[in-house]
C-alpha atoms as a PDB file:
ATOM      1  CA  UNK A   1       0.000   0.000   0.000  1.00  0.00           C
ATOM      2  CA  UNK A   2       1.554   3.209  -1.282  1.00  0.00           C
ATOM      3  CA  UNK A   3       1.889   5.966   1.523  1.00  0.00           C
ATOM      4  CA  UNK A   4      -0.912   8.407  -0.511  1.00  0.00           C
ATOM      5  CA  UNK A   5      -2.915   5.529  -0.139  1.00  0.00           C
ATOM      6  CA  UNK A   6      -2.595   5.151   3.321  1.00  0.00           C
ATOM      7  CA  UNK A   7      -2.517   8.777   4.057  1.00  0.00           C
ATOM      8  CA  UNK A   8      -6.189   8.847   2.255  1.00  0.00           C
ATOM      9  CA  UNK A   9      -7.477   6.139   4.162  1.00  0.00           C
ATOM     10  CA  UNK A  10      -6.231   7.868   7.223  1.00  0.00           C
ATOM     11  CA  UNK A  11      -7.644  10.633   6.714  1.00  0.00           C
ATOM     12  CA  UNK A  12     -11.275   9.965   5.272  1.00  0.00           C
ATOM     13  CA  UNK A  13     -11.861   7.859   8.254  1.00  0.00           C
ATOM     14  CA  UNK A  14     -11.143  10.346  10.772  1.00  0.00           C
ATOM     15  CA  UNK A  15     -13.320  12.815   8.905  1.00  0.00           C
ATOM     16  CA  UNK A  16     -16.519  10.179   8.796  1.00  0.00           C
ATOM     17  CA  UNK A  17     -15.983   9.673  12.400  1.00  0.00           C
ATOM     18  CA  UNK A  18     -15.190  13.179  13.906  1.00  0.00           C
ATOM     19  CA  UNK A  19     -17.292  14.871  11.180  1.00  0.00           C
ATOM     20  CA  UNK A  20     -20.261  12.102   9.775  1.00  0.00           C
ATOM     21  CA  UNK A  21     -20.070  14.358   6.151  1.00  0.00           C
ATOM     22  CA  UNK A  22     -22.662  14.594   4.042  1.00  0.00           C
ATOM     23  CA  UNK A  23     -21.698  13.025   0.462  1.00  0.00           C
ATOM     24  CA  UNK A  24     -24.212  13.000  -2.519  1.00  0.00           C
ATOM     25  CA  UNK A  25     -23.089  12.128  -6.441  1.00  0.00           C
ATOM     26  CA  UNK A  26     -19.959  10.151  -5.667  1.00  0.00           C
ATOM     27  CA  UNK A  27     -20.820   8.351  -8.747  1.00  0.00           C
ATOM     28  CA  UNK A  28     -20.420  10.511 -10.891  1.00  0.00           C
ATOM     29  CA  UNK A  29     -16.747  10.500 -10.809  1.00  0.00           C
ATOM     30  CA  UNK A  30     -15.444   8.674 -13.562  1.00  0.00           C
ATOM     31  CA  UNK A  31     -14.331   4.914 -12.661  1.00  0.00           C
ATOM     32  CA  UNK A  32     -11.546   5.493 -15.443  1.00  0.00           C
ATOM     33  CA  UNK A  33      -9.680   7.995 -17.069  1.00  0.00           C
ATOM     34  CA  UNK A  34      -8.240  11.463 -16.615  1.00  0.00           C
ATOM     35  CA  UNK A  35     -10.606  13.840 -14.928  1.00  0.00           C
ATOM     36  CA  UNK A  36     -11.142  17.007 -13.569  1.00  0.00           C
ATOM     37  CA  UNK A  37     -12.339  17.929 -10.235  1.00  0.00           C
ATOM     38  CA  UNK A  38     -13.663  21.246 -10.008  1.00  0.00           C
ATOM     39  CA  UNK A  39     -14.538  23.049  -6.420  1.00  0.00           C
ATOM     40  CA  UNK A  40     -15.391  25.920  -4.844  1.00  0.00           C
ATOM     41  CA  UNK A  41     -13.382  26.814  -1.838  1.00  0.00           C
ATOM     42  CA  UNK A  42     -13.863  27.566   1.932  1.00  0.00           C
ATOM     43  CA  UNK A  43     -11.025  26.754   3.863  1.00  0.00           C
ATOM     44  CA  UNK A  44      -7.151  25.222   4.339  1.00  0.00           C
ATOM     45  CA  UNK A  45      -8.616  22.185   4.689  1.00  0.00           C
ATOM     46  CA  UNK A  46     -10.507  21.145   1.188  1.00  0.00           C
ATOM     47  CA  UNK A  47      -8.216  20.075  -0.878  1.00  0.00           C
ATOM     48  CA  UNK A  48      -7.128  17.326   1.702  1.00  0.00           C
ATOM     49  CA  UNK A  49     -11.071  17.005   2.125  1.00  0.00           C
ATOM     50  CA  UNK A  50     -11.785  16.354  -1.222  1.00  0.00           C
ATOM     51  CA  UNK A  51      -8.542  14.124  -2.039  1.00  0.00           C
ATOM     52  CA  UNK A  52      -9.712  12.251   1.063  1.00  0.00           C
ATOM     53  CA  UNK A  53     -13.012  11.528  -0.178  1.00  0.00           C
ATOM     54  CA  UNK A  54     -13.366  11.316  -3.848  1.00  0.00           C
ATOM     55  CA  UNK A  55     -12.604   7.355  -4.961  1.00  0.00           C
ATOM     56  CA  UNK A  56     -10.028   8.308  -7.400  1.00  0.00           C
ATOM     57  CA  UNK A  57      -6.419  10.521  -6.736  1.00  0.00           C
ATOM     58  CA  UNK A  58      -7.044  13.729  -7.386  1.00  0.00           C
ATOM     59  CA  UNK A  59      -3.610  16.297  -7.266  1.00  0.00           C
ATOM     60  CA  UNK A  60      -4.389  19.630  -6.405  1.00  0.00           C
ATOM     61  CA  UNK A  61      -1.435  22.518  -6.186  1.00  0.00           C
ATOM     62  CA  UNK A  62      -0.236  23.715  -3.125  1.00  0.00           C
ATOM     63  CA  UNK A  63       1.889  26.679  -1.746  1.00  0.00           C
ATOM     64  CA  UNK A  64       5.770  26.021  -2.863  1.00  0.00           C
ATOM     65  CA  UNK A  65       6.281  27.276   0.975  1.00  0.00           C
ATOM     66  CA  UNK A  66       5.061  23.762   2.100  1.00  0.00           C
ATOM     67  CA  UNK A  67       7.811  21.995   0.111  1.00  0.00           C
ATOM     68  CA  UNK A  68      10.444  24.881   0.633  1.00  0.00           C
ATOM     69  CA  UNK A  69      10.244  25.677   4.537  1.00  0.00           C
ATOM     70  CA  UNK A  70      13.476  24.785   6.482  1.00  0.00           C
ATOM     71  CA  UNK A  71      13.443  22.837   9.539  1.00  0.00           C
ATOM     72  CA  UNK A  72      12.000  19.493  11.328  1.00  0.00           C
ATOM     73  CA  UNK A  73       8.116  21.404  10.631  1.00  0.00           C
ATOM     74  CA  UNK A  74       8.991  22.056   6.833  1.00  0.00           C
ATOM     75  CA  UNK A  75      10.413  18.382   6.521  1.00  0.00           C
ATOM     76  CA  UNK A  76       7.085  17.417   7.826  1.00  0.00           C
ATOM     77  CA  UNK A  77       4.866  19.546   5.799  1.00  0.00           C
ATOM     78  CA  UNK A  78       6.943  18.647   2.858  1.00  0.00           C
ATOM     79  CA  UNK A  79       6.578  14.895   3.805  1.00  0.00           C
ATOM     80  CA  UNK A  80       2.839  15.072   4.290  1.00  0.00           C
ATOM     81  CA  UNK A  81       1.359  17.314   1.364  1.00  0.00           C
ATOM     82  CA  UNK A  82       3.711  15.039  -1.099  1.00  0.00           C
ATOM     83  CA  UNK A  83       1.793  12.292   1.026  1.00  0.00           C
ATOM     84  CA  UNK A  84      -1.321  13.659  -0.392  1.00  0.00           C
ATOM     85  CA  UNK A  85      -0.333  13.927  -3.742  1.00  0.00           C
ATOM     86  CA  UNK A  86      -0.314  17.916  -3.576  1.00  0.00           C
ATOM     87  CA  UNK A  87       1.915  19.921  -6.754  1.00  0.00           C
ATOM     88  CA  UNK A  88       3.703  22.576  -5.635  1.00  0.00           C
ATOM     89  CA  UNK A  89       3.258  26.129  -7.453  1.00  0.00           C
ATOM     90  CA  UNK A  90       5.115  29.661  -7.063  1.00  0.00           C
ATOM     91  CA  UNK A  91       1.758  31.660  -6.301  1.00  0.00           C
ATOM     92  CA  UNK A  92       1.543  35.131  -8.029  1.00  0.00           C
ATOM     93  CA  UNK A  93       4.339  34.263 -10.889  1.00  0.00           C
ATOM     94  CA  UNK A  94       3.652  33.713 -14.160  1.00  0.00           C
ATOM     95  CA  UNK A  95       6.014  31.435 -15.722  1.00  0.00           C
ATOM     96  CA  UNK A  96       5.004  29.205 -12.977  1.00  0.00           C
ATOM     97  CA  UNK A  97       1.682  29.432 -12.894  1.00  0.00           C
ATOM     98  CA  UNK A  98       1.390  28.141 -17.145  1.00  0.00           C
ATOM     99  CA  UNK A  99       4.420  25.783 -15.905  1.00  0.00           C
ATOM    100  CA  UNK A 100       1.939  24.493 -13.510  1.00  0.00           C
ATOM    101  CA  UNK A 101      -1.067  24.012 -15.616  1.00  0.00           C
ATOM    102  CA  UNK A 102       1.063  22.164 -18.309  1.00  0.00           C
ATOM    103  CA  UNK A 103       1.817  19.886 -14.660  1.00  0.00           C
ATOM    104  CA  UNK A 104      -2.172  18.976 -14.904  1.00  0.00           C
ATOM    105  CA  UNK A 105      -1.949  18.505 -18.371  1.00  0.00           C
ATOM    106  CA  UNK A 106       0.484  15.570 -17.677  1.00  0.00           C
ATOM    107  CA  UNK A 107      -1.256  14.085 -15.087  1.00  0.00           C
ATOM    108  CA  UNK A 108      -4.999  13.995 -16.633  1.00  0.00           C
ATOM    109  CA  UNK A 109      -3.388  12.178 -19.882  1.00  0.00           C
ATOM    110  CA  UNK A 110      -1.745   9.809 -17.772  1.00  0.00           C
ATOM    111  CA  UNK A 111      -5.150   8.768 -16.754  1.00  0.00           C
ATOM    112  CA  UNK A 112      -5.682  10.346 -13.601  1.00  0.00           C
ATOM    113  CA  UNK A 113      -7.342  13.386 -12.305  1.00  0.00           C
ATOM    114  CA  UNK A 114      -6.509  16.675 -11.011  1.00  0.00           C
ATOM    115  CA  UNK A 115      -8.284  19.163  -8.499  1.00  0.00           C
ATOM    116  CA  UNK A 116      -8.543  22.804  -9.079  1.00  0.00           C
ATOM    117  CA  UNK A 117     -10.107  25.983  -7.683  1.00  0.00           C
ATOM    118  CA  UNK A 118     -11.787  28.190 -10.698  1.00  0.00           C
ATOM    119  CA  UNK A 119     -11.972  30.802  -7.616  1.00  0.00           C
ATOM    120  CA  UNK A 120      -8.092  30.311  -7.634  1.00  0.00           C
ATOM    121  CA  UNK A 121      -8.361  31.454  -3.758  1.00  0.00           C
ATOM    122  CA  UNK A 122     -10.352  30.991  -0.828  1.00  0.00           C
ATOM    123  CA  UNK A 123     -13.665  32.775  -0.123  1.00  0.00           C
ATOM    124  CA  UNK A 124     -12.968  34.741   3.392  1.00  0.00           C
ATOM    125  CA  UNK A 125     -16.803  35.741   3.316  1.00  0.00           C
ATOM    126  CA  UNK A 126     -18.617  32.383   2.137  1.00  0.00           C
ATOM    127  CA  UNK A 127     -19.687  33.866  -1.444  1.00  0.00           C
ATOM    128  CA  UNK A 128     -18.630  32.288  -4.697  1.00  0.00           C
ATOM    129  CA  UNK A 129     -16.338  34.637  -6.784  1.00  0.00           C
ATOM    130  CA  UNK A 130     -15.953  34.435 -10.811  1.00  0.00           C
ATOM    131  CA  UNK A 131     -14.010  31.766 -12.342  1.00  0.00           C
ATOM    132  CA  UNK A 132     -10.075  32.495 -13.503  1.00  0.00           C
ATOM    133  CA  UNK A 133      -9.878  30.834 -16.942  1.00  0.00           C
ATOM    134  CA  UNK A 134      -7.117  28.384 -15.958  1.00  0.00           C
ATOM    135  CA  UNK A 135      -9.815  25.428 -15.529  1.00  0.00           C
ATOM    136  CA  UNK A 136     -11.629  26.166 -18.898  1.00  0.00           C
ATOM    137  CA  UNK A 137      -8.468  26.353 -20.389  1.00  0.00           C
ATOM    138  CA  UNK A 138      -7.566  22.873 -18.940  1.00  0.00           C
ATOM    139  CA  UNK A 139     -11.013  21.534 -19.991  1.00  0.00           C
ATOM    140  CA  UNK A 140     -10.308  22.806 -23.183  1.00  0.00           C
ATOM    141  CA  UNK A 141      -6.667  21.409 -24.051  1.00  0.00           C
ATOM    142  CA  UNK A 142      -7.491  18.148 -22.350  1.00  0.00           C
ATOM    143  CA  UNK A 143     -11.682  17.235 -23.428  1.00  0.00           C
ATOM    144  CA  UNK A 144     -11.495  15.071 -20.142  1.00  0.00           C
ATOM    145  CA  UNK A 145     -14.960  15.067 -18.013  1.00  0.00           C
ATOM    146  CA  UNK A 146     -15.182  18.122 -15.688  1.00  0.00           C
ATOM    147  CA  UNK A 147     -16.704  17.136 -12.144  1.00  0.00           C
ATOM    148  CA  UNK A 148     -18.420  20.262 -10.469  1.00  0.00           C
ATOM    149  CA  UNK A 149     -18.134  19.976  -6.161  1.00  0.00           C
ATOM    150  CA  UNK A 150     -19.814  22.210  -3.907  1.00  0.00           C
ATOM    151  CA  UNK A 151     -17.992  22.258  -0.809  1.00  0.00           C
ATOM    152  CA  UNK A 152     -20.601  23.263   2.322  1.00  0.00           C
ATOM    153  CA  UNK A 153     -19.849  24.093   5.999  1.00  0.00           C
ATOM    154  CA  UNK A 154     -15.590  23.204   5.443  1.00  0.00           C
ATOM    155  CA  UNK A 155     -14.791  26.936   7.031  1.00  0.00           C
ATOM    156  CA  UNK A 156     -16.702  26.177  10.347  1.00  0.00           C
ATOM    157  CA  UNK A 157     -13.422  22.971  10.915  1.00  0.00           C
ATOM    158  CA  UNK A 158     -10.961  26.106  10.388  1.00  0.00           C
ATOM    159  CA  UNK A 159     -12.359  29.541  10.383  1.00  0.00           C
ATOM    160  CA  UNK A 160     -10.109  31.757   8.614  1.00  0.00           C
ATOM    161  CA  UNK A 161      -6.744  33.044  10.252  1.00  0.00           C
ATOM    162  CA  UNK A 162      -7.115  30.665  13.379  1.00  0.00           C
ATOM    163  CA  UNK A 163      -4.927  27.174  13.576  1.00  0.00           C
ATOM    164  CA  UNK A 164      -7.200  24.625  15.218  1.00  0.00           C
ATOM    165  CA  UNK A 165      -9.276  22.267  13.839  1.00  0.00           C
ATOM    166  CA  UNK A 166     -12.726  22.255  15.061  1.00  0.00           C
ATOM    167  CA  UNK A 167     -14.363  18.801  13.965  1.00  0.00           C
ATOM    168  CA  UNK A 168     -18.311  19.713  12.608  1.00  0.00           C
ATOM    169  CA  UNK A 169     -20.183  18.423   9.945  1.00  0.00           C
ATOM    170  CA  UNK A 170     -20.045  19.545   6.299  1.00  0.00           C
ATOM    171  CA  UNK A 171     -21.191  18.588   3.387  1.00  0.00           C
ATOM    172  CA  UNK A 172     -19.342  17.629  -0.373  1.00  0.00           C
ATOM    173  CA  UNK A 173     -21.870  17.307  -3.401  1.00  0.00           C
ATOM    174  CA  UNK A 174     -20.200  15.769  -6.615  1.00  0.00           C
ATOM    175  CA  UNK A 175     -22.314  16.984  -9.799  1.00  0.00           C
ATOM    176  CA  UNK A 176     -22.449  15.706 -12.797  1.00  0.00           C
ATOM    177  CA  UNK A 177     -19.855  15.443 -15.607  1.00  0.00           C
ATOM    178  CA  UNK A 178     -19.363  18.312 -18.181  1.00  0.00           C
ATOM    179  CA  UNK A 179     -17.840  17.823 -21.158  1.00  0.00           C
ATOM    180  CA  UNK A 180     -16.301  20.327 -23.453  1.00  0.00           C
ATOM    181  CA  UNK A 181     -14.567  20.001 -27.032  1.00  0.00           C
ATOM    182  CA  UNK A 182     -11.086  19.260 -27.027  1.00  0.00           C
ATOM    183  CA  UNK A 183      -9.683  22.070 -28.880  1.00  0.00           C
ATOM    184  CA  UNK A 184      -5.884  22.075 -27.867  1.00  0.00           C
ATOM    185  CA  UNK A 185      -3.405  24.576 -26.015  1.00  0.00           C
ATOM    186  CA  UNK A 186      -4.171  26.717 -28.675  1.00  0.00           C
ATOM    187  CA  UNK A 187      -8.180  27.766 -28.190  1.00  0.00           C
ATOM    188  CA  UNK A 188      -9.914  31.254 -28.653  1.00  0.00           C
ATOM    189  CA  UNK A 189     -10.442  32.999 -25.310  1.00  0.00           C
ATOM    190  CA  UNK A 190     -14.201  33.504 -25.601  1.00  0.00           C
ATOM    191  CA  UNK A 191     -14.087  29.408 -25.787  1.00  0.00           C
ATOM    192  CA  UNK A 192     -12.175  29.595 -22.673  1.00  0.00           C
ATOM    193  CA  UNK A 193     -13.884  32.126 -20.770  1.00  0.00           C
ATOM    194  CA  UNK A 194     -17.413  30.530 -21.643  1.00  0.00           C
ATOM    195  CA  UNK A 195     -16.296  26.875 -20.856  1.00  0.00           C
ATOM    196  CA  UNK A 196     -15.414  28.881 -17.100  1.00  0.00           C
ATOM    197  CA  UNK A 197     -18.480  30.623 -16.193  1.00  0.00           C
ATOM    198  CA  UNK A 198     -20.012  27.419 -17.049  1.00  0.00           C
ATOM    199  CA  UNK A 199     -17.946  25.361 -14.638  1.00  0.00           C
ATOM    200  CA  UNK A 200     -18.413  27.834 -12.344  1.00  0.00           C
ATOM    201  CA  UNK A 201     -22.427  28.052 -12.921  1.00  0.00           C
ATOM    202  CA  UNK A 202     -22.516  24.399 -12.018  1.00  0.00           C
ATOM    203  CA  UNK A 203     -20.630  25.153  -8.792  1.00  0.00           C
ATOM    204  CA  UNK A 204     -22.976  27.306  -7.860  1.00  0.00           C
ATOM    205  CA  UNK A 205     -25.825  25.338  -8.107  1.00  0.00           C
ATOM    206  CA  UNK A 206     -24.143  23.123  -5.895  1.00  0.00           C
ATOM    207  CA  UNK A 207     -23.047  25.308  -3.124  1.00  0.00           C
ATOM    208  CA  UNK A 208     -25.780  27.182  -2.645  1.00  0.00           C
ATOM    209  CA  UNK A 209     -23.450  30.534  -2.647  1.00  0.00           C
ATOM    210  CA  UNK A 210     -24.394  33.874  -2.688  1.00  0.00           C
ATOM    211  CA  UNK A 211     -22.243  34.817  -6.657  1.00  0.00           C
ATOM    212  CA  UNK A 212     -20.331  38.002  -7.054  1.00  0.00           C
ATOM    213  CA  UNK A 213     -18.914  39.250 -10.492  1.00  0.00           C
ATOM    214  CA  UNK A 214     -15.290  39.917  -9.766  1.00  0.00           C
ATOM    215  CA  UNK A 215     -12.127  37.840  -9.034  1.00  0.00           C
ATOM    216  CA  UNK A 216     -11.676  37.048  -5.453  1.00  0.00           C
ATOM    217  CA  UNK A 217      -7.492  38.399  -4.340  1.00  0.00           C
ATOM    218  CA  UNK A 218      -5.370  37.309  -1.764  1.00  0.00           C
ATOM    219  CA  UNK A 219      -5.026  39.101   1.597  1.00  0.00           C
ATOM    220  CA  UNK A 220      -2.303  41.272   1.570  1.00  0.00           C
ATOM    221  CA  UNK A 221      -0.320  39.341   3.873  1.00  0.00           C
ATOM    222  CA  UNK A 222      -0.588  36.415   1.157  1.00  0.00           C
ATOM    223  CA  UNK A 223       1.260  38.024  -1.181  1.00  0.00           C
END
């Protein structure tokens, strides 16, 4: 048994028994093939949340800081986000960021899937921000399914700019596939933008979130 394996297992049984989730439309992840997992996002936690407890691995990006930091508590960060299957990315550089979707590419031809956050930070205030084009792009270039999750209740275990972990229920609705042309790397941006609010409309629906028409931006202290 491979350590992401038992790092999964790990964790999605200490989240049924401290937090008894509520999980509709697990099957509609697909039992084959790359894919694309799609969420909103509430809190530090979701990506390990949704790696945990989708039936397939699903990568999702993560600060390079995690992989970076110095010392016996970066060695263990390092040790348990590459546990988890997370990809490290430079936030707020360029050349890293398209270095980092080509990443995704990789995996989701391999045959597995990928996690991503169309909100491309998390919501402080609960409400669902517009979608940056990176996931329609990936949709796009790759024509694998697209799996919209809503994500409800997750900031209640960590409410933002506190450390502990506060076990409560929450709730993780899988929706069904999308599927969009596969027109390549090279795609008109209307295509992209469109494929995006779509994604992002199916989110929604989801959630249950209030919407608001501009990008959500990192605190300044993020930066």
């Amino acid at each position: 048994m491979s350590l992401y394996t038992m790092t999964r297992s790990s964790i999605r049984g200490m989240l049924h028994t401290l937090c008894r989730p509520e999980i509709t439309g697990i099957h509609n992840v697909p039992k084959e093939g790359g894919f694309i997992v799609a969420s909103n996002h509430l809190s530090f936690l979701d990506s390990i949340i949704v790696q945990a407890l989708t039936p397939r691995d699903v990568a999702f990006f993560a600060k390079a800081e995690y992989f970076t930091t110095p010392g016996i508590k970066g060695k263990a960060m390092k040790t348990f986000f590459e546990s988890v299957g997370s990809i490290p990315v430079q936030r707020g550089e360029q050349a890293a960021s398209v270095a980092a979707l080509d990443s995704l590419v990789e995996i989701i031809e391999s045959g597995s899937g990928i996690g991503i956050y169309p909100e491309g930070t998390r919501s402080r205030d609960g409400k669902l921000y517009r979608g940056r084009t990176g996931v329609g792009w990936l949709a796009l270039t790759t024509g694998v399914p697209v799996i919209p999750v809503g994500l409800i209740g997750t900031e209640k275990l960590q409410p933002a700019d506190t450390k502990g972990i506060r076990p409560t229920k929450f709730s993780i609705h899988y929706g069904e596939p999308l599927y969009f042309d596969q027109l390549g790397r090279k795609h008109p941006l209307p295509e992209r933008r469109r494929a995006t609010d779509r994604i992002v409309d199916a989110i929604a629906e989801l959630s249950g979130q209030e919407r608001v028409d501009s990008y959500n931006q990192l605190p300044p202290d993020a930066k």
